[in-house]
C-alpha atoms as a PDB file:
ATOM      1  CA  UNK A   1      30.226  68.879  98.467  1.00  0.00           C
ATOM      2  CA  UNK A   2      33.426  67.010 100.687  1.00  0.00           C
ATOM      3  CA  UNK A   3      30.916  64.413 102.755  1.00  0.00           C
ATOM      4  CA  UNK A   4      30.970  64.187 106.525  1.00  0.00           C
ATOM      5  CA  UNK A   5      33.317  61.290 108.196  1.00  0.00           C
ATOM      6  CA  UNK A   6      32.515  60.026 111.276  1.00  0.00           C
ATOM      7  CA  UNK A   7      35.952  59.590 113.200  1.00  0.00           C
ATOM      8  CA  UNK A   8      34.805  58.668 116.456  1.00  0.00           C
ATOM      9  CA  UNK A   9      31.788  57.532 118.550  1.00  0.00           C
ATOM     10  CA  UNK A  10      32.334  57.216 122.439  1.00  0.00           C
ATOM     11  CA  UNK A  11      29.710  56.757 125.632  1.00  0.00           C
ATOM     12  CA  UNK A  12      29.295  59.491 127.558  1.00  0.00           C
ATOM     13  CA  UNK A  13      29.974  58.705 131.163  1.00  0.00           C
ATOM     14  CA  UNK A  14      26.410  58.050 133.532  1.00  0.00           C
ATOM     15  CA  UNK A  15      24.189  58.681 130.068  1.00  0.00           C
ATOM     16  CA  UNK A  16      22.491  56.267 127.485  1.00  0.00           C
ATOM     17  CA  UNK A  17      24.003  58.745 124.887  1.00  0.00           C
ATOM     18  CA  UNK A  18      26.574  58.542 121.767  1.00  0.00           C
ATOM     19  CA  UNK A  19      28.563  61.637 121.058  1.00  0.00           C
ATOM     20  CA  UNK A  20      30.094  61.659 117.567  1.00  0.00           C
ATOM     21  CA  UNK A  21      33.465  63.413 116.616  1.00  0.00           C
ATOM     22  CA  UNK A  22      32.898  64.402 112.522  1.00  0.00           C
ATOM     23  CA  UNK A  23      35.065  65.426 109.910  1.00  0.00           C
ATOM     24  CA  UNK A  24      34.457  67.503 106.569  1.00  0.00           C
ATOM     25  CA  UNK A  25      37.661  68.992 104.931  1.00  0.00           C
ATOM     26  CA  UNK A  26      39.098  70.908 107.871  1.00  0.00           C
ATOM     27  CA  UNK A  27      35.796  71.283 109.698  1.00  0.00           C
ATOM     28  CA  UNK A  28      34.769  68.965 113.114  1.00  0.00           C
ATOM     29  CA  UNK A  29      31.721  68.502 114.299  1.00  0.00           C
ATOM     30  CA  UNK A  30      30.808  67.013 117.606  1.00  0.00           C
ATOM     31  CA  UNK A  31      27.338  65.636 117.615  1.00  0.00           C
ATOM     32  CA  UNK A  32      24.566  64.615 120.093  1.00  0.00           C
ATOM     33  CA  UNK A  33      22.466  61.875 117.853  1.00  0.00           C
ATOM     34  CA  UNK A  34      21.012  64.219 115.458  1.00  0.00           C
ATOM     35  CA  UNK A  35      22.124  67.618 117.576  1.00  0.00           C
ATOM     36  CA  UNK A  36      25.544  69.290 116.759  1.00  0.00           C
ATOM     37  CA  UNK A  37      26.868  70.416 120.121  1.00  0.00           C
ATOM     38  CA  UNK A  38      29.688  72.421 118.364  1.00  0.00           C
ATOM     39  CA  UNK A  39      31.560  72.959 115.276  1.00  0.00           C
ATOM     40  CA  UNK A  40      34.916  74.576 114.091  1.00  0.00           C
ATOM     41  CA  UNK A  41      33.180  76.710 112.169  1.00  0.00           C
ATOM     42  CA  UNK A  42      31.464  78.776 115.218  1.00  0.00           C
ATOM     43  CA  UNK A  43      33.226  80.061 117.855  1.00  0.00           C
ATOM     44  CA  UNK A  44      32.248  83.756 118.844  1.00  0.00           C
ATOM     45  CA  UNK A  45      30.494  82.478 121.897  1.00  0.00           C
ATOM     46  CA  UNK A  46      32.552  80.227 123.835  1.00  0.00           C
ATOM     47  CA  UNK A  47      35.533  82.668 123.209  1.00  0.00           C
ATOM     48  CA  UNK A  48      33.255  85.486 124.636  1.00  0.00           C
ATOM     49  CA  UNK A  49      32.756  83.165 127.659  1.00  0.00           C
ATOM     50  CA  UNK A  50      36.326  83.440 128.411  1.00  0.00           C
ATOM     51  CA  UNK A  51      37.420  87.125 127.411  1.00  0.00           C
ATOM     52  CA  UNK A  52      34.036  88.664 129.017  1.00  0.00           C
ATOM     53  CA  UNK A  53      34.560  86.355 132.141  1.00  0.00           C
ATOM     54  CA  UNK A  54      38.427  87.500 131.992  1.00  0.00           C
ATOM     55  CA  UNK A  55      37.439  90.655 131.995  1.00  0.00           C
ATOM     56  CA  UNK A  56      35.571  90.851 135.022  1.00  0.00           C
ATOM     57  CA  UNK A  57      38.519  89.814 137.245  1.00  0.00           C
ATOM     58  CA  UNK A  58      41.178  91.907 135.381  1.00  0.00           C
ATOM     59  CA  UNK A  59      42.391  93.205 138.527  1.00  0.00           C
ATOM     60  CA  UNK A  60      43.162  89.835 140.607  1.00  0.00           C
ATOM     61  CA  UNK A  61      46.348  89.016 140.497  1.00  0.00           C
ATOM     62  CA  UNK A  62      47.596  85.215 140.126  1.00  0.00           C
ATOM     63  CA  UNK A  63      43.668  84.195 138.958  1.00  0.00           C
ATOM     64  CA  UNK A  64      42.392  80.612 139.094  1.00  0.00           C
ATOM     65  CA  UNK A  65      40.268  79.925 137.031  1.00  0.00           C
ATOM     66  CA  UNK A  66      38.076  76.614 136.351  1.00  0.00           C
ATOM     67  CA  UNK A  67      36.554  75.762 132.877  1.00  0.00           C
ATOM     68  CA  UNK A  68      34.064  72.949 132.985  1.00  0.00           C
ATOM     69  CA  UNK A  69      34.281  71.227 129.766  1.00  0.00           C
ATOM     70  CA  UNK A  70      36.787  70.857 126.947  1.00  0.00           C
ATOM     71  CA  UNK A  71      35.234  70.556 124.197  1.00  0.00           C
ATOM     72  CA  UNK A  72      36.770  72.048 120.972  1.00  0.00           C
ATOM     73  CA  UNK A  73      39.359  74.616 123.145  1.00  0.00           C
ATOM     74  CA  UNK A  74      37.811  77.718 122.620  1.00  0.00           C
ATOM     75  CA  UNK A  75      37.104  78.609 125.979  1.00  0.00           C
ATOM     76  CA  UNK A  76      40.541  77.649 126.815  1.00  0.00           C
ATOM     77  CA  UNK A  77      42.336  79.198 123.717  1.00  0.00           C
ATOM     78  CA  UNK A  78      40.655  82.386 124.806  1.00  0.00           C
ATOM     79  CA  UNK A  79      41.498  82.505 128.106  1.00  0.00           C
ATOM     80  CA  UNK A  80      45.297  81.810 127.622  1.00  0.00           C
ATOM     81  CA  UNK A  81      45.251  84.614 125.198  1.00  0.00           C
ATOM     82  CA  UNK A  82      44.584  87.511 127.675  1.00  0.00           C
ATOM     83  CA  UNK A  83      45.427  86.217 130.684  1.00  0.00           C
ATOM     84  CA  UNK A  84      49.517  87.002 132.152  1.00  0.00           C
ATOM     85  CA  UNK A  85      52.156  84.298 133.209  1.00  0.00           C
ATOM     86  CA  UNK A  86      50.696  84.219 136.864  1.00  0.00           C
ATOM     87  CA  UNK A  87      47.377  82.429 135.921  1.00  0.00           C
ATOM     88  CA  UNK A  88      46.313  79.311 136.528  1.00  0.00           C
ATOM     89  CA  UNK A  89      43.367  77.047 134.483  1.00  0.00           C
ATOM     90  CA  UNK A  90      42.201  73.938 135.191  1.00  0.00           C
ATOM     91  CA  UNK A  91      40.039  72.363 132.952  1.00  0.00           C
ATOM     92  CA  UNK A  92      37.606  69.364 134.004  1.00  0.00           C
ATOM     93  CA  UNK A  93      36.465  67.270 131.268  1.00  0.00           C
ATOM     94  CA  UNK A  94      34.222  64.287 131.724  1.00  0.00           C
ATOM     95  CA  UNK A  95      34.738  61.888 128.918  1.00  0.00           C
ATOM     96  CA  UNK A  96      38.101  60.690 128.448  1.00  0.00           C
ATOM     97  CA  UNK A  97      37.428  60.639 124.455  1.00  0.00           C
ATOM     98  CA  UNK A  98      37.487  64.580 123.788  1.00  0.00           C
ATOM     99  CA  UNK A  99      40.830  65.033 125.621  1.00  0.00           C
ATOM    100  CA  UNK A 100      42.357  62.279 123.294  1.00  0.00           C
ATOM    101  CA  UNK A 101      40.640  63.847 120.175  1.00  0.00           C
ATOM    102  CA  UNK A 102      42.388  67.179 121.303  1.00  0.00           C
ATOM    103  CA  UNK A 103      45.843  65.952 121.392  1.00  0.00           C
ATOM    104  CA  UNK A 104      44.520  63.685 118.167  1.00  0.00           C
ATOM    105  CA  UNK A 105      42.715  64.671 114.945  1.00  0.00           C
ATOM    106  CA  UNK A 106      41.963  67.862 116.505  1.00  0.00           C
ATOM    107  CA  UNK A 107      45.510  68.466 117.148  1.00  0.00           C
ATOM    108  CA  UNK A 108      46.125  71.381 114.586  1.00  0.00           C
ATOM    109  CA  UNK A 109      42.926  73.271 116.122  1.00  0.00           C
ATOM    110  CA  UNK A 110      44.133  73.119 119.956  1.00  0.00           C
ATOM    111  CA  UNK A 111      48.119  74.581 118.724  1.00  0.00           C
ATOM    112  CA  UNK A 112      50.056  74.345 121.969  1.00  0.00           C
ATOM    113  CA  UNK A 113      47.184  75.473 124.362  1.00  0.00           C
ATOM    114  CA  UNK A 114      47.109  71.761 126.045  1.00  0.00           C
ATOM    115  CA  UNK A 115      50.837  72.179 126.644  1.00  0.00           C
ATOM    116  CA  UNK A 116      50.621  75.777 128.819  1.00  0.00           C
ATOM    117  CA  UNK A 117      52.054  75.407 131.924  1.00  0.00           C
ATOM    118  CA  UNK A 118      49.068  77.492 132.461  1.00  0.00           C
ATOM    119  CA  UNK A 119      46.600  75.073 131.793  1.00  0.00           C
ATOM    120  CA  UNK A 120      46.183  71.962 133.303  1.00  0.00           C
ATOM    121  CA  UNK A 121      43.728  69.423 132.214  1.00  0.00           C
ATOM    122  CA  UNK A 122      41.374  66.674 135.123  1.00  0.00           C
ATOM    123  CA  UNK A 123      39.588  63.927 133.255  1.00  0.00           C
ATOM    124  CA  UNK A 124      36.881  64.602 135.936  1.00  0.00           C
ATOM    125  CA  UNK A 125      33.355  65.435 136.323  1.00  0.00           C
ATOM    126  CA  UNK A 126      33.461  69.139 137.069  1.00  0.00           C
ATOM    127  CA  UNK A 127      30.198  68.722 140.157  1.00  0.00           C
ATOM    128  CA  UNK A 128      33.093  66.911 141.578  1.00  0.00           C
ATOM    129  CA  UNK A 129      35.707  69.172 141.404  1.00  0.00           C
ATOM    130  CA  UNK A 130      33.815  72.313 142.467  1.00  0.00           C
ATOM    131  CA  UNK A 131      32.460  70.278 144.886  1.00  0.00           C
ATOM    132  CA  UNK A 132      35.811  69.448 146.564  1.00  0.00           C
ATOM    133  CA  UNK A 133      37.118  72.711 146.502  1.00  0.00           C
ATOM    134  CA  UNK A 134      36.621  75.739 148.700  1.00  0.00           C
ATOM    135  CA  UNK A 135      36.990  79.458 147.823  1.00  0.00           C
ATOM    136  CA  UNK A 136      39.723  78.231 145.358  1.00  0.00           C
ATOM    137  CA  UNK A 137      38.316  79.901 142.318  1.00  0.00           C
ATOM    138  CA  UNK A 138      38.150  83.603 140.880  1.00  0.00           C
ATOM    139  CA  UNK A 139      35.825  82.418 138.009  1.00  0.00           C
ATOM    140  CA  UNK A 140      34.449  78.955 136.783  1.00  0.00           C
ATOM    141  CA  UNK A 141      33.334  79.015 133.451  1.00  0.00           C
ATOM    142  CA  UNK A 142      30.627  76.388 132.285  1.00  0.00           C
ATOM    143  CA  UNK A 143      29.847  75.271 128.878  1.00  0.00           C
ATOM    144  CA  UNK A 144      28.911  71.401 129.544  1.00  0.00           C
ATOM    145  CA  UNK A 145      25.692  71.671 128.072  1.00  0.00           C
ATOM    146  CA  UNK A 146      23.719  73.416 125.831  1.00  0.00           C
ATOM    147  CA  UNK A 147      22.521  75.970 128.719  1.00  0.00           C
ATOM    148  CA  UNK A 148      21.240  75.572 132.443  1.00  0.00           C
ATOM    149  CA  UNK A 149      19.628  72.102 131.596  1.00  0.00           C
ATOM    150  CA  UNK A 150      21.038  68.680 131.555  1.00  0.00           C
ATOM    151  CA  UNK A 151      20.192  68.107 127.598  1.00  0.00           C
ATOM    152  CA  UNK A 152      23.954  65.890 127.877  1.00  0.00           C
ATOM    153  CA  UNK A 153      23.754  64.548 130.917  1.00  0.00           C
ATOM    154  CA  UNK A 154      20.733  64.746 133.421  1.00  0.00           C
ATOM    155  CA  UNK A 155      23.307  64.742 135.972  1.00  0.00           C
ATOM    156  CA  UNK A 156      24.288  68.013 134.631  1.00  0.00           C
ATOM    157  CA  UNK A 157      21.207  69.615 136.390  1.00  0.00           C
ATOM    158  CA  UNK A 158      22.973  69.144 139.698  1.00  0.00           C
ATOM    159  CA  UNK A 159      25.278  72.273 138.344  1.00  0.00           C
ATOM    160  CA  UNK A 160      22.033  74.467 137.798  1.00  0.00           C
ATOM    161  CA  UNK A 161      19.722  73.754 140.626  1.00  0.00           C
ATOM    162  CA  UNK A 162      20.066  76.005 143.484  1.00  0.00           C
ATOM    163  CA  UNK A 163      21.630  73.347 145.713  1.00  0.00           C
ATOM    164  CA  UNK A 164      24.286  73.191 142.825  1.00  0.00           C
ATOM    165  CA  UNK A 165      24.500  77.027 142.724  1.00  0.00           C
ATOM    166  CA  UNK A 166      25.188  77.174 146.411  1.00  0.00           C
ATOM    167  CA  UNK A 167      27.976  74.878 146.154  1.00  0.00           C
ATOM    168  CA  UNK A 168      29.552  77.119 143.170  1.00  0.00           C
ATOM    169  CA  UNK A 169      29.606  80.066 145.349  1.00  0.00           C
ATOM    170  CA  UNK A 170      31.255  78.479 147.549  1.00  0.00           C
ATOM    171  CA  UNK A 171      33.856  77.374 145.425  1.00  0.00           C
ATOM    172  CA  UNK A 172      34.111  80.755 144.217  1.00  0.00           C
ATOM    173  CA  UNK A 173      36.599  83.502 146.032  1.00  0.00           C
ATOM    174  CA  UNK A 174      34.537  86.886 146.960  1.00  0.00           C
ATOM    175  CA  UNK A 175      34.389  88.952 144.034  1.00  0.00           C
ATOM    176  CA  UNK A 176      34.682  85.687 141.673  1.00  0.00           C
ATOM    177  CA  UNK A 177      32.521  84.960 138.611  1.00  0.00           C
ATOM    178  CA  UNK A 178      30.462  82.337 137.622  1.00  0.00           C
ATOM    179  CA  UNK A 179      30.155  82.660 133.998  1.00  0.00           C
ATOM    180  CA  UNK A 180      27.150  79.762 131.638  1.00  0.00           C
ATOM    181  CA  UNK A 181      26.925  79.299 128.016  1.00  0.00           C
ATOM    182  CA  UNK A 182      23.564  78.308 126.710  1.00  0.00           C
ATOM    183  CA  UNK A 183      22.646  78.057 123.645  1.00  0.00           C
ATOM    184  CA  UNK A 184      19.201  80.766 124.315  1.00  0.00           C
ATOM    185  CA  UNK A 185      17.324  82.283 127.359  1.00  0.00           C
ATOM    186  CA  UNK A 186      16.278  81.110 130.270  1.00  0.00           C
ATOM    187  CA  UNK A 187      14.705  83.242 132.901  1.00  0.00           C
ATOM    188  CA  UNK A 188      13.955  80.514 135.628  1.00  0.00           C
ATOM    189  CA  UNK A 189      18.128  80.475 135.577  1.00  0.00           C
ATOM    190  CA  UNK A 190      18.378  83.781 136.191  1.00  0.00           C
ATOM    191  CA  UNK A 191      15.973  84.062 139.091  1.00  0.00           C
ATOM    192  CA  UNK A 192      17.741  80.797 140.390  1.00  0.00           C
ATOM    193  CA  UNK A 193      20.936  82.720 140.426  1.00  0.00           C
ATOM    194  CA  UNK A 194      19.751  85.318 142.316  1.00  0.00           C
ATOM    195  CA  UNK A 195      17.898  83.294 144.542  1.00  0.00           C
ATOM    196  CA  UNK A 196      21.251  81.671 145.510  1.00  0.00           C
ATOM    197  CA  UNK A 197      23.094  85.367 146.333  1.00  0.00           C
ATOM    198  CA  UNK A 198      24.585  86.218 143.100  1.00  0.00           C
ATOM    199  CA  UNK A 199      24.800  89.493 141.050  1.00  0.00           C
ATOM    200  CA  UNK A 200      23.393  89.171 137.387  1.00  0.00           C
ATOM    201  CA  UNK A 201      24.231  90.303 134.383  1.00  0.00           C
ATOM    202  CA  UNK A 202      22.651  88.140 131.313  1.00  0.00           C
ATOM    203  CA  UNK A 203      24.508  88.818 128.167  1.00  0.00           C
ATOM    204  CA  UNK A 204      23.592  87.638 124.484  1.00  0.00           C
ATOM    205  CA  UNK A 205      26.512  87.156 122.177  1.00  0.00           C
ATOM    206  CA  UNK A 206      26.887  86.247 118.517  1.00  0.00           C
ATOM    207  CA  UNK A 207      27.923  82.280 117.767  1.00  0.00           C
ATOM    208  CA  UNK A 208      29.989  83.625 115.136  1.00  0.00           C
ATOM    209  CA  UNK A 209      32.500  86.474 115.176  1.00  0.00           C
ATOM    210  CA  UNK A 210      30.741  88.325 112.571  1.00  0.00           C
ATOM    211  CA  UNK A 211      27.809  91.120 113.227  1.00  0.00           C
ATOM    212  CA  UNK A 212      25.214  88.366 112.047  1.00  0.00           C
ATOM    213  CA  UNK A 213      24.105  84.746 112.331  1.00  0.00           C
ATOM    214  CA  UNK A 214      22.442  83.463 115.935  1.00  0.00           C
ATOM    215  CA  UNK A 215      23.312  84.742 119.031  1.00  0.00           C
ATOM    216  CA  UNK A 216      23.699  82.755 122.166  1.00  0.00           C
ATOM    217  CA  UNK A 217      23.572  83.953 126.238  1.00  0.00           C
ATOM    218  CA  UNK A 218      26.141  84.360 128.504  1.00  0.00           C
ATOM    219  CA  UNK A 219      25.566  85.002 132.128  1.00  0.00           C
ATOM    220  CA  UNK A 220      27.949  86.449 134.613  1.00  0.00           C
ATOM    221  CA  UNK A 221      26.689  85.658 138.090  1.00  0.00           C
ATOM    222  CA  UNK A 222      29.430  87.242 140.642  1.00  0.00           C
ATOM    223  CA  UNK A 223      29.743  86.329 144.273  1.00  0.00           C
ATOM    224  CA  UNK A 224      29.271  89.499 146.609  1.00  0.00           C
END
């Protein structure tokens, strides 16, 4: 058994946590203390986040779309893949450490997706950045966290609450989709969502791309 290396251990901005950047063979790991956040290995989910979420605004042209969190690319990789020429991605990520281990040991998994001219990447926090703009968006997908809870970063909460909601839909364009990872279910989300005017449809997806293993929830919350 090839042992696990620990490359890389960084603060996370505004939390009393260490998040770890592991190596085993070919596999990463990104780890919360004793949590694994995500791994090379499973993918299924956060590239359903993007190609579901794609889906759903297949017919605007020139889409902007916002991903909240790096992370291992998948989300990203995803999107690039069926979206045309015309879009345009921004991706916030909070701690500076994750975009360097992209372009860094992580290199080969990323390929050429940080260099789109698609894709632009804002070593922000993305409460910020949805918070400074104004129907700019025709989907923001969020996988920050290990669902609607700030298990990260309590700050995080201020993207689930309804006061954060609100502020989401109005950084959404009519028609635009709000699309959250999590890890399992959580029906106090979903009434929150509805509570703040969105449409609901809560989606559970395999973490792998195989028919088995765990399956994780996706909900698509569009804006009337």
């Amino acid at each position: 058994m090839i042992p696990w290396l620990q490359l890389d251990t960084v603060s996370v901005p505004g939390a009393d946590v260490q998040l770890r950047l592991m190596q085993r063979g070919a596999e990463f790991s990104m780890r919360l203390g004793p949590n694994e956040l995500m791994s090379s290995r499973l993918s299924g989910s956060e590239e359903a986040l993007a190609t579901l979420a794609c889906r759903r605004i297949e017919a605007v042209k020139s889409p902007h779309l916002l991903i909240g969190g790096l992370g291992m690319g998948f989300t990203l990789r995803a999107a690039l893949a069926v979206l045309g020429s015309d879009a345009r991605i921004m991706v916030a990520e909070l701690v500076p450490a994750v975009i360097a281990w992209a372009r860094g040991p992580m290199a080969g998994i990323f390929g050429d997706s940080l260099d789109d001219p698609r894709a632009s990447i804002r070593e922000a926090d993305v409460v910020d950045v949805i918070a400074s703009h104004d129907s700019a968006f025709d989907a923001i997908l969020l996988d920050v966290d290990n669902g609607p809870e700030g298990l990260i970063r309590k700050a995080n909460d201020a993207l689930y609450d309804l006061k954060g909601l609100n502020a989401i839909r109005r950084a959404l364009r009519p028609g635009g989709v709000l699309a959250v990872w999590s890890s399992g279910p959580n029906p106090l989300f979903s009434k929150r969502l509805r509570a703040a005017g969105f449409d609901v449809n809560e989606v559970a997806v395999r973490a792998t791309t195989k028919r088995s293993g765990s399956r994780h929830v996706i909900w698509f919350a569009t804006k009337p």
